[in-house]
PDB file of N, CA and C in Angstrom:
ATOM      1  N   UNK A   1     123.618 119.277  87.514  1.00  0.00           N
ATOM      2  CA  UNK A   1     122.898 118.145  88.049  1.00  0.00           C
ATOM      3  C   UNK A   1     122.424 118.475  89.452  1.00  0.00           C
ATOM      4  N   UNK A   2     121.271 117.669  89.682  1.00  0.00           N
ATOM      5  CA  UNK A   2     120.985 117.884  91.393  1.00  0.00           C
ATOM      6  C   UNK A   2     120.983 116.498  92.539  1.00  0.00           C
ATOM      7  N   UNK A   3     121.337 116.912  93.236  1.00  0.00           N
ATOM      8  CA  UNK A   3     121.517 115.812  93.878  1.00  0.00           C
ATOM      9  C   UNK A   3     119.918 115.091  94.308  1.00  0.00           C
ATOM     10  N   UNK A   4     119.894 113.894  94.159  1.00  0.00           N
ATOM     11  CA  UNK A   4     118.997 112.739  94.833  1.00  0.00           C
ATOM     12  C   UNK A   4     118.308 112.495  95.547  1.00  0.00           C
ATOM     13  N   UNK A   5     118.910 113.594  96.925  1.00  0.00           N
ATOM     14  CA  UNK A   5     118.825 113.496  98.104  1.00  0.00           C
ATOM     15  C   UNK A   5     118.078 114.773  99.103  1.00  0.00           C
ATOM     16  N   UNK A   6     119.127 115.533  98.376  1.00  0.00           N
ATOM     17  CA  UNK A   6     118.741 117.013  99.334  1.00  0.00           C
ATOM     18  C   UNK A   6     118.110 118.020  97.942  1.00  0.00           C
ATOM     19  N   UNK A   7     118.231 117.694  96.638  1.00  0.00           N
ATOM     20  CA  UNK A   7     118.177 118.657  95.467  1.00  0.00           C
ATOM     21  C   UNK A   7     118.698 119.765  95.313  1.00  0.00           C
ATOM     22  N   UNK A   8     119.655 119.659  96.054  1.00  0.00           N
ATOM     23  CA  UNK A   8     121.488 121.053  95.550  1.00  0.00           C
ATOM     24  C   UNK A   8     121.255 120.945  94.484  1.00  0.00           C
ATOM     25  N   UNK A   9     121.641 122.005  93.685  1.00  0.00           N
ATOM     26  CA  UNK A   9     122.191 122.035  92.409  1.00  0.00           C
ATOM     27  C   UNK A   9     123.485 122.012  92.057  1.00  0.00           C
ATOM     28  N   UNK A  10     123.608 120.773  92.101  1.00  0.00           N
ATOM     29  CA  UNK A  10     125.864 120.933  91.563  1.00  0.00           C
ATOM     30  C   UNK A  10     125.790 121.203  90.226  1.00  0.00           C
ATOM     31  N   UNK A  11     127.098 122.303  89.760  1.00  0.00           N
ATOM     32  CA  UNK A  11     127.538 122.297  88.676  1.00  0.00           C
ATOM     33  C   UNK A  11     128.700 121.632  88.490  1.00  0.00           C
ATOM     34  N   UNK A  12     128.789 120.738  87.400  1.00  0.00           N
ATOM     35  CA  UNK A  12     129.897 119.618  87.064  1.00  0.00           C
ATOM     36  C   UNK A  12     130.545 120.384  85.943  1.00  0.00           C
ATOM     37  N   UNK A  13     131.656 120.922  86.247  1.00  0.00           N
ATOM     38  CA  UNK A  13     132.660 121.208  84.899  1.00  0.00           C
ATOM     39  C   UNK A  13     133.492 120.040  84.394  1.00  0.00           C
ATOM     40  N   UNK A  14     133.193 118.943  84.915  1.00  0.00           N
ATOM     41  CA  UNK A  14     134.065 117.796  84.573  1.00  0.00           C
ATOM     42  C   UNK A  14     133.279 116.241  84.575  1.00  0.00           C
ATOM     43  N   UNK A  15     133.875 115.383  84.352  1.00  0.00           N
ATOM     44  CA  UNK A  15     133.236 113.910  84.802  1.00  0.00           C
ATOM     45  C   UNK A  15     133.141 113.476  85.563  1.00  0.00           C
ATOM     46  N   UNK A  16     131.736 113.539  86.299  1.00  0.00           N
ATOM     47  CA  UNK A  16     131.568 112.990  87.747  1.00  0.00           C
ATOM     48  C   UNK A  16     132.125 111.533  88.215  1.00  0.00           C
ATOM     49  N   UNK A  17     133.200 111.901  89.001  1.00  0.00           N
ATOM     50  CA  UNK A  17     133.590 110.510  89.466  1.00  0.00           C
ATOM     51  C   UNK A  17     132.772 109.950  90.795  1.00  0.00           C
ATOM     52  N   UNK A  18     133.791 108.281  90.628  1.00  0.00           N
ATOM     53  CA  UNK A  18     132.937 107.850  92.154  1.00  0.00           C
ATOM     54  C   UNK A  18     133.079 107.979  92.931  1.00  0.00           C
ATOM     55  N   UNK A  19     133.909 108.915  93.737  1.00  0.00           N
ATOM     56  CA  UNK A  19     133.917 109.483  95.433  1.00  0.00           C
ATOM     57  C   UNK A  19     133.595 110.739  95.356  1.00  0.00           C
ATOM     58  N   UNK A  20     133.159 111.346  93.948  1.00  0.00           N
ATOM     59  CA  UNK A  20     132.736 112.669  94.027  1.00  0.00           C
ATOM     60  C   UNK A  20     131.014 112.928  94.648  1.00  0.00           C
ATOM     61  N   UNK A  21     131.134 113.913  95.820  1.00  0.00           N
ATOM     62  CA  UNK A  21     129.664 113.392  97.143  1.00  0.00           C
ATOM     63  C   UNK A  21     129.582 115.122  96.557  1.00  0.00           C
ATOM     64  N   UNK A  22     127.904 114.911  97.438  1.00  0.00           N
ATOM     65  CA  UNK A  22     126.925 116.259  97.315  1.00  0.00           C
ATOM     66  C   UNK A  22     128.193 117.285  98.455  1.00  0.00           C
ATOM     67  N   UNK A  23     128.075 118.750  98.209  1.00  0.00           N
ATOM     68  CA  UNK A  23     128.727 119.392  99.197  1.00  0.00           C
ATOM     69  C   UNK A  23     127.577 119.920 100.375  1.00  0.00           C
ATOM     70  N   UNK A  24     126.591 119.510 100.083  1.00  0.00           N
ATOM     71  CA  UNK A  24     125.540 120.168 100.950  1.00  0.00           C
ATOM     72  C   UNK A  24     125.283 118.937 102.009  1.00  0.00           C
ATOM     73  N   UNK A  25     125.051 117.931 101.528  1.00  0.00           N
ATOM     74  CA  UNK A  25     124.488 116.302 102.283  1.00  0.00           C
ATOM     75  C   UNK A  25     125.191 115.327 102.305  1.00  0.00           C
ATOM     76  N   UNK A  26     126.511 115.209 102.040  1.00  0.00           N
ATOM     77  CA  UNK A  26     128.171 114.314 101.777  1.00  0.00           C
ATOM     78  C   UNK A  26     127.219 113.133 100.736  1.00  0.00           C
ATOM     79  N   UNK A  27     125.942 113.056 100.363  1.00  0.00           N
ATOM     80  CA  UNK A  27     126.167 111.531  99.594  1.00  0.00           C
ATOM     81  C   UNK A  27     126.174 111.163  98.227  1.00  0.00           C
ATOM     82  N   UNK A  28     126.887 110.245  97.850  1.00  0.00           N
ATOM     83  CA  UNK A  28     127.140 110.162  96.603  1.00  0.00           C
ATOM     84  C   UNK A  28     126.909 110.490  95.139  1.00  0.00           C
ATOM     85  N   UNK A  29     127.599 111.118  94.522  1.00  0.00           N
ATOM     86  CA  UNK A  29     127.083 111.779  93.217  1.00  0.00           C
ATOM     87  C   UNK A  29     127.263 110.502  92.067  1.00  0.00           C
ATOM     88  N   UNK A  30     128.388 109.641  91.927  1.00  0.00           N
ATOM     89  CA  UNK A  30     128.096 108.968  91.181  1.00  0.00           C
ATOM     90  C   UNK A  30     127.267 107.192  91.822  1.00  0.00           C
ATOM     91  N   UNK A  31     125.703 107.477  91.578  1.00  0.00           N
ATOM     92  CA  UNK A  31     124.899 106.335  91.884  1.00  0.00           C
ATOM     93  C   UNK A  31     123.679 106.644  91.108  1.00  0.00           C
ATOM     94  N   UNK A  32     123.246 105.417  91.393  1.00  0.00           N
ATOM     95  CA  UNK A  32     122.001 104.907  90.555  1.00  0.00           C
ATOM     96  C   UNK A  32     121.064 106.057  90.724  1.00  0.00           C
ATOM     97  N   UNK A  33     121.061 106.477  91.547  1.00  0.00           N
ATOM     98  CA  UNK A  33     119.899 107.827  91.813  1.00  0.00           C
ATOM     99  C   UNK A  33     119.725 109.036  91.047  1.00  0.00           C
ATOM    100  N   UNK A  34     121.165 109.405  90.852  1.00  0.00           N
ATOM    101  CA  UNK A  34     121.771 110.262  89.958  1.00  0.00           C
ATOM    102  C   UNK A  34     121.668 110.123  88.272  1.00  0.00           C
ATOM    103  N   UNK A  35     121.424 108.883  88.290  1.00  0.00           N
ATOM    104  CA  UNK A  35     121.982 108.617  86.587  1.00  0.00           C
ATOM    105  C   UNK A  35     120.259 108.475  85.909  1.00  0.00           C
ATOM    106  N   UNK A  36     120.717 108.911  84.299  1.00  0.00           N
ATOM    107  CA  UNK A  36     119.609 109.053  83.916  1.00  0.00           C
ATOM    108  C   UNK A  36     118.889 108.445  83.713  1.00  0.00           C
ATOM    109  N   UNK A  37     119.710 106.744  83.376  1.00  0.00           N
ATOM    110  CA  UNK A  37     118.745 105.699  83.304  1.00  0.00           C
ATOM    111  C   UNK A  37     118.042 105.165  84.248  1.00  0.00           C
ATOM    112  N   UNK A  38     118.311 105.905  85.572  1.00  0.00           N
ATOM    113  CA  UNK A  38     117.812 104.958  86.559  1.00  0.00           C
ATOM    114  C   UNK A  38     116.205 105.324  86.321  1.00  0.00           C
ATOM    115  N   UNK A  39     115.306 104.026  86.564  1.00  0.00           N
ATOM    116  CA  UNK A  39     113.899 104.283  86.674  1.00  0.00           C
ATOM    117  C   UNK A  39     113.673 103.065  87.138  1.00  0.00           C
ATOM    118  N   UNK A  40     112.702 103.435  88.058  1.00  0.00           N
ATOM    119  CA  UNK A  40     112.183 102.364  89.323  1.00  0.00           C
ATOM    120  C   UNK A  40     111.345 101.330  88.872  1.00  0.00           C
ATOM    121  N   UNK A  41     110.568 101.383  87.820  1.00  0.00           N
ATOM    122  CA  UNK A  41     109.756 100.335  86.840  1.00  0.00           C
ATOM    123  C   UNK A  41     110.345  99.708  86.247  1.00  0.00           C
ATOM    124  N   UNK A  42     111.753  99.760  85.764  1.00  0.00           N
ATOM    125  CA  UNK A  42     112.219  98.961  85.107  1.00  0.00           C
ATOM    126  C   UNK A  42     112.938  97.865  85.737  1.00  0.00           C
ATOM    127  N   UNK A  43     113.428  96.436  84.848  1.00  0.00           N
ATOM    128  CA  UNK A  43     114.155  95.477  85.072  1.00  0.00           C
ATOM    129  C   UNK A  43     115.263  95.892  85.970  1.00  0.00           C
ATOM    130  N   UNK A  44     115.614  95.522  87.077  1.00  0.00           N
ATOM    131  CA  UNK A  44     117.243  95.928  87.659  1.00  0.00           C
ATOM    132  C   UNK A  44     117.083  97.693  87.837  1.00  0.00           C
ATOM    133  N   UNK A  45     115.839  98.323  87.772  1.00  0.00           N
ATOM    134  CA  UNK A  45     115.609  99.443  87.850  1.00  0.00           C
ATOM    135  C   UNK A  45     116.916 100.318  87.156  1.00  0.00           C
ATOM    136  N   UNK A  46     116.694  99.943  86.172  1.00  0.00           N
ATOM    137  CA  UNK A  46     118.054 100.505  84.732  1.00  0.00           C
ATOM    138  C   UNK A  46     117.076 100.065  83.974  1.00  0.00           C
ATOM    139  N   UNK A  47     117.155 100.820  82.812  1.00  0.00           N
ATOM    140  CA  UNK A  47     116.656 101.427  81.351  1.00  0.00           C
ATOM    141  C   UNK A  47     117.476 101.049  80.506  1.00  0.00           C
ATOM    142  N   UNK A  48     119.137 101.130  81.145  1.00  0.00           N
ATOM    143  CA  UNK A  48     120.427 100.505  80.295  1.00  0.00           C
ATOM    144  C   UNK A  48     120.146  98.938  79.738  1.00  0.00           C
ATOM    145  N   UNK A  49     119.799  98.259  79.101  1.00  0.00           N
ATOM    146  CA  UNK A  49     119.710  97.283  78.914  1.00  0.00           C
ATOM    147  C   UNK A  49     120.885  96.027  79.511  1.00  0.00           C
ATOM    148  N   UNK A  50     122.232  97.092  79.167  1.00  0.00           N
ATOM    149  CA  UNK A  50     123.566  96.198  79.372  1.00  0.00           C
ATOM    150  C   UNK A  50     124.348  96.164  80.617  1.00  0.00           C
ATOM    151  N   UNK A  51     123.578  97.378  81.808  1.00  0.00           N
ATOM    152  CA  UNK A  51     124.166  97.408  83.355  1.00  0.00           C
ATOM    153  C   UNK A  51     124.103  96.353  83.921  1.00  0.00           C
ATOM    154  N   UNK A  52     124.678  95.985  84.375  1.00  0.00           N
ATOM    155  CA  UNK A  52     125.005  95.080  85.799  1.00  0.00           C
ATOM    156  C   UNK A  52     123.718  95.488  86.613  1.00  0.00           C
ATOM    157  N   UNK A  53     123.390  94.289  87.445  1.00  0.00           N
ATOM    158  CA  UNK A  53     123.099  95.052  88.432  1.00  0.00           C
ATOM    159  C   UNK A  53     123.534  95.457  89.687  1.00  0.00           C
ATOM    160  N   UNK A  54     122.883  96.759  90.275  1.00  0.00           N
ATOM    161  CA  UNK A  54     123.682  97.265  91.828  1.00  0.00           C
ATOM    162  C   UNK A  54     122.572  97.071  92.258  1.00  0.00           C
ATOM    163  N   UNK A  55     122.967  97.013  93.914  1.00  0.00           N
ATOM    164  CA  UNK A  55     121.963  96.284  94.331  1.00  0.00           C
ATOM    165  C   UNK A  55     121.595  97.556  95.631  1.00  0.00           C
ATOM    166  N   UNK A  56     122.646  98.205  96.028  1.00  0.00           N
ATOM    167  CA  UNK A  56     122.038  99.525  96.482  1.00  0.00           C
ATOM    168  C   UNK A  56     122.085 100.797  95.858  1.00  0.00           C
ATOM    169  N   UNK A  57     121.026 101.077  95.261  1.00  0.00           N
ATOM    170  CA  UNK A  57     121.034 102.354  94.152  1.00  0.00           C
ATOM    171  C   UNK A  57     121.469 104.072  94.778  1.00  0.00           C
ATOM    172  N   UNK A  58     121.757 103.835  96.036  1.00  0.00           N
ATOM    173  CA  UNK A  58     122.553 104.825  97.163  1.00  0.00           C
ATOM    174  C   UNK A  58     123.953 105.153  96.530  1.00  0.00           C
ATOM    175  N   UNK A  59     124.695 104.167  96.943  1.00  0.00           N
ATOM    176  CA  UNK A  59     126.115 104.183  97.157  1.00  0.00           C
ATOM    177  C   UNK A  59     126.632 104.366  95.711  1.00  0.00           C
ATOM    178  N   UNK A  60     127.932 104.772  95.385  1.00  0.00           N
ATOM    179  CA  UNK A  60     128.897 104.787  94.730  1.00  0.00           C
ATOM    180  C   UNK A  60     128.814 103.468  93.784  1.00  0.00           C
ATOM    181  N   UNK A  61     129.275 104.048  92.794  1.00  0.00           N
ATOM    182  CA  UNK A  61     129.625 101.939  92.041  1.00  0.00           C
ATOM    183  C   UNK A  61     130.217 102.682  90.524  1.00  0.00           C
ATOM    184  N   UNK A  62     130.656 101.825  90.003  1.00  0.00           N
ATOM    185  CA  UNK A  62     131.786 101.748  88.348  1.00  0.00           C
ATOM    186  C   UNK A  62     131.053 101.695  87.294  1.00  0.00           C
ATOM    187  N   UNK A  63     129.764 101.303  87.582  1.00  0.00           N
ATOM    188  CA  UNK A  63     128.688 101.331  86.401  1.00  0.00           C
ATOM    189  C   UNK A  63     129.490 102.359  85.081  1.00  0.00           C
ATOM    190  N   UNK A  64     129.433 101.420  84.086  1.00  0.00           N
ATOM    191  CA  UNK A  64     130.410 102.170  82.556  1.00  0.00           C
ATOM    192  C   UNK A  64     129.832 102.720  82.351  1.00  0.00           C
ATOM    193  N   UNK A  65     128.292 102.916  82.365  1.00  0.00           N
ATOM    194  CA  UNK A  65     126.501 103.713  81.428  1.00  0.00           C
ATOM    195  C   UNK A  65     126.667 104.683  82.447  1.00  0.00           C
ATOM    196  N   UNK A  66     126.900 104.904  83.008  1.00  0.00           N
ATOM    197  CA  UNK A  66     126.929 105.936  84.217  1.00  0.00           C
ATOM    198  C   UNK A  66     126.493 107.956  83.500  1.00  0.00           C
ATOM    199  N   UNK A  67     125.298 108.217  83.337  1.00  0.00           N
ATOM    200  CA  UNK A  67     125.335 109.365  82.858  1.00  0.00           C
ATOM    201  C   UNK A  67     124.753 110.261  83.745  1.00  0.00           C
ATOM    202  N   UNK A  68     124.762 111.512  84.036  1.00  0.00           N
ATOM    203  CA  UNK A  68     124.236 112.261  85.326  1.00  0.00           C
ATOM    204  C   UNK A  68     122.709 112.855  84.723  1.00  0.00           C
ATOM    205  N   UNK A  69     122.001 113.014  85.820  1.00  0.00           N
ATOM    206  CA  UNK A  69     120.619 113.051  85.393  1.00  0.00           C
ATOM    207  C   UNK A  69     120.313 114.242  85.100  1.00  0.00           C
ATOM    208  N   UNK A  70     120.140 115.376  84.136  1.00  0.00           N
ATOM    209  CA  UNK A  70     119.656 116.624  83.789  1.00  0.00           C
ATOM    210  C   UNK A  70     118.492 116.553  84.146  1.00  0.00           C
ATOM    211  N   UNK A  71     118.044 117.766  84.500  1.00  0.00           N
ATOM    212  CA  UNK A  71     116.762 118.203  84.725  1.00  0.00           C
ATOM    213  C   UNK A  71     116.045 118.994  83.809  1.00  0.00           C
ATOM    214  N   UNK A  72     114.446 117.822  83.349  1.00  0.00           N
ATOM    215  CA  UNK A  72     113.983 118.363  82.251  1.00  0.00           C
ATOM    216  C   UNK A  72     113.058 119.417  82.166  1.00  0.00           C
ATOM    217  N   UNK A  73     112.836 120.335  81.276  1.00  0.00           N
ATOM    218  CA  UNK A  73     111.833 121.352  81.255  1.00  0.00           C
ATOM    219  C   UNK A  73     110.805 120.631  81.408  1.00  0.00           C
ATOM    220  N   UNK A  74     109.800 120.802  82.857  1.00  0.00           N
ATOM    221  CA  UNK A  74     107.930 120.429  82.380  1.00  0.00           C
ATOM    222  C   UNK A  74     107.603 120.740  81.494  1.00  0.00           C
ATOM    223  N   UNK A  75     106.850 120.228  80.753  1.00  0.00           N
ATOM    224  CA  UNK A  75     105.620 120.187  79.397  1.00  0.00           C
ATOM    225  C   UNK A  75     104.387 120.226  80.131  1.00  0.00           C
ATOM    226  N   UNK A  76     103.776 121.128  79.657  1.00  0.00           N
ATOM    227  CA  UNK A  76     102.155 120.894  79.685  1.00  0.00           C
ATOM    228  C   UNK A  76     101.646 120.568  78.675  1.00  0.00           C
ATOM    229  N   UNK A  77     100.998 119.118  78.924  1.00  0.00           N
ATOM    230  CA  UNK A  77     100.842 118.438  78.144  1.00  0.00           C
ATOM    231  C   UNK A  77      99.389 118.848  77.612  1.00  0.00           C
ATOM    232  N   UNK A  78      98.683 119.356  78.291  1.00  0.00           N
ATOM    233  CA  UNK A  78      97.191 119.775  77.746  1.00  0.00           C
ATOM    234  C   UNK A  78      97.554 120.995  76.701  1.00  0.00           C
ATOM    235  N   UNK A  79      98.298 121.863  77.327  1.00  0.00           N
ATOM    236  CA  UNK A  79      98.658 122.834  76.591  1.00  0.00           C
ATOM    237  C   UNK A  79      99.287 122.582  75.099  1.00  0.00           C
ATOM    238  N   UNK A  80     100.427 121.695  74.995  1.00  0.00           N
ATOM    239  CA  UNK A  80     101.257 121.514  73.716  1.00  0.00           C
ATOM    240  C   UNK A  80      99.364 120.595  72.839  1.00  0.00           C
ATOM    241  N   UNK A  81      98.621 119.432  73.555  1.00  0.00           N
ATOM    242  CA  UNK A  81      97.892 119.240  72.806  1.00  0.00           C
ATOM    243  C   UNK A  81      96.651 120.208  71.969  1.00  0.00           C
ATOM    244  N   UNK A  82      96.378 121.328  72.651  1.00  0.00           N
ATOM    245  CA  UNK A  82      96.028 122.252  73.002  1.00  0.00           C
ATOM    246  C   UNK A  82      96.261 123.370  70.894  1.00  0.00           C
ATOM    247  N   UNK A  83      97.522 122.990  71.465  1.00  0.00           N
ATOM    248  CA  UNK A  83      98.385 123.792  70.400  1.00  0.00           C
ATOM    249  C   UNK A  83      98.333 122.977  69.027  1.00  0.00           C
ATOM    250  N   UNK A  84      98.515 121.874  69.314  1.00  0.00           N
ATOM    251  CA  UNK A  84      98.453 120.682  68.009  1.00  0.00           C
ATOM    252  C   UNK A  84      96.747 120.886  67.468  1.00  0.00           C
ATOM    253  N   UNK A  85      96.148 120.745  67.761  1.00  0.00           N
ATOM    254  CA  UNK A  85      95.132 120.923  67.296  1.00  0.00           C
ATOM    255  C   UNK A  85      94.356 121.951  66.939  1.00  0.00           C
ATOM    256  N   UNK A  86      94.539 123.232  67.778  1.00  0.00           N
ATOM    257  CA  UNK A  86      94.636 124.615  66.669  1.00  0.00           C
ATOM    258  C   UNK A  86      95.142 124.538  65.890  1.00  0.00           C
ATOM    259  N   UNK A  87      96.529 124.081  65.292  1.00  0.00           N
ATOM    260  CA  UNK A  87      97.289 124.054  64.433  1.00  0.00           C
ATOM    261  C   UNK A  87      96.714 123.042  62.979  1.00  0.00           C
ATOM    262  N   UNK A  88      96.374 122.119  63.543  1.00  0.00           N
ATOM    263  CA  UNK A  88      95.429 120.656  62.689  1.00  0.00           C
ATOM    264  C   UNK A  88      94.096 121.189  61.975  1.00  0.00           C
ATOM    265  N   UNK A  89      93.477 122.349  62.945  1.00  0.00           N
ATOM    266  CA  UNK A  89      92.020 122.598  62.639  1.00  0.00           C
ATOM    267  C   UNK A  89      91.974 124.412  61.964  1.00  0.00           C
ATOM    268  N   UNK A  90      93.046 124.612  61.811  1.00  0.00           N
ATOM    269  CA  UNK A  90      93.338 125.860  61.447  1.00  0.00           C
ATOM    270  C   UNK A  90      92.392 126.116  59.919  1.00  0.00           C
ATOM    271  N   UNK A  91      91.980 127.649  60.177  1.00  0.00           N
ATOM    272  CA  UNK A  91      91.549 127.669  58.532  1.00  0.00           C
ATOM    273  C   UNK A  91      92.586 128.198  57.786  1.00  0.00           C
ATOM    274  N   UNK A  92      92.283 128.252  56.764  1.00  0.00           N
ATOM    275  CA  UNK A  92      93.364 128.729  55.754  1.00  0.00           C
ATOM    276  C   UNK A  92      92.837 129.914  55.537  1.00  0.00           C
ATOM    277  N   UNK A  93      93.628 131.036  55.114  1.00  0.00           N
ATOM    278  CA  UNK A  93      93.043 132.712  55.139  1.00  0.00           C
ATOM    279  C   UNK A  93      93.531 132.928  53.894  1.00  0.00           C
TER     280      UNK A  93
END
């Protein structure tokens, strides 16, 4: 996972708890920033349907949905469409 803040890369061999902090920037690893559902468009800016809400997405908190945010491979999206449709318009040999 990376942190929120500074973008360390921590490796978690275990379950991130809630006083467990960045070693590079001391701030909190388990928060809203971190977790995967967090997204800023949404209701209570959670995706979780069933979170509580926190009201500073900084700090530490017990949140049960609590999952750490992986970092996803970019897609190029022109490219994969790119590919779908060679594939769609292909001749047959």
């Amino acid at each position: 996972m990376k942190c929120y803040k500074c973008q360390f890369e921590i490796v978690m061999d275990r379950k991130v708890f809630r006083q467990d902090t960045c070693p590079r920037c001391d701030s909190y690893l388990r928060c809203c920033l971190n977790c995967r559902f967090y997204d800023k468009v949404a209701y209570h800016e959670c995706r979780e349907s069933q979170a509580d809400l926190v009201r500073d997405k900084e700090i530490a908190n017990f949140c049960d949905y609590f999952e750490p945010l992986v970092e996803k491979k970019e897609i190029d999206a022109a490219a994969m469409a790119r590919k779908k449709l060679e594939a769609l318009f292909k001749k047959p040999e």
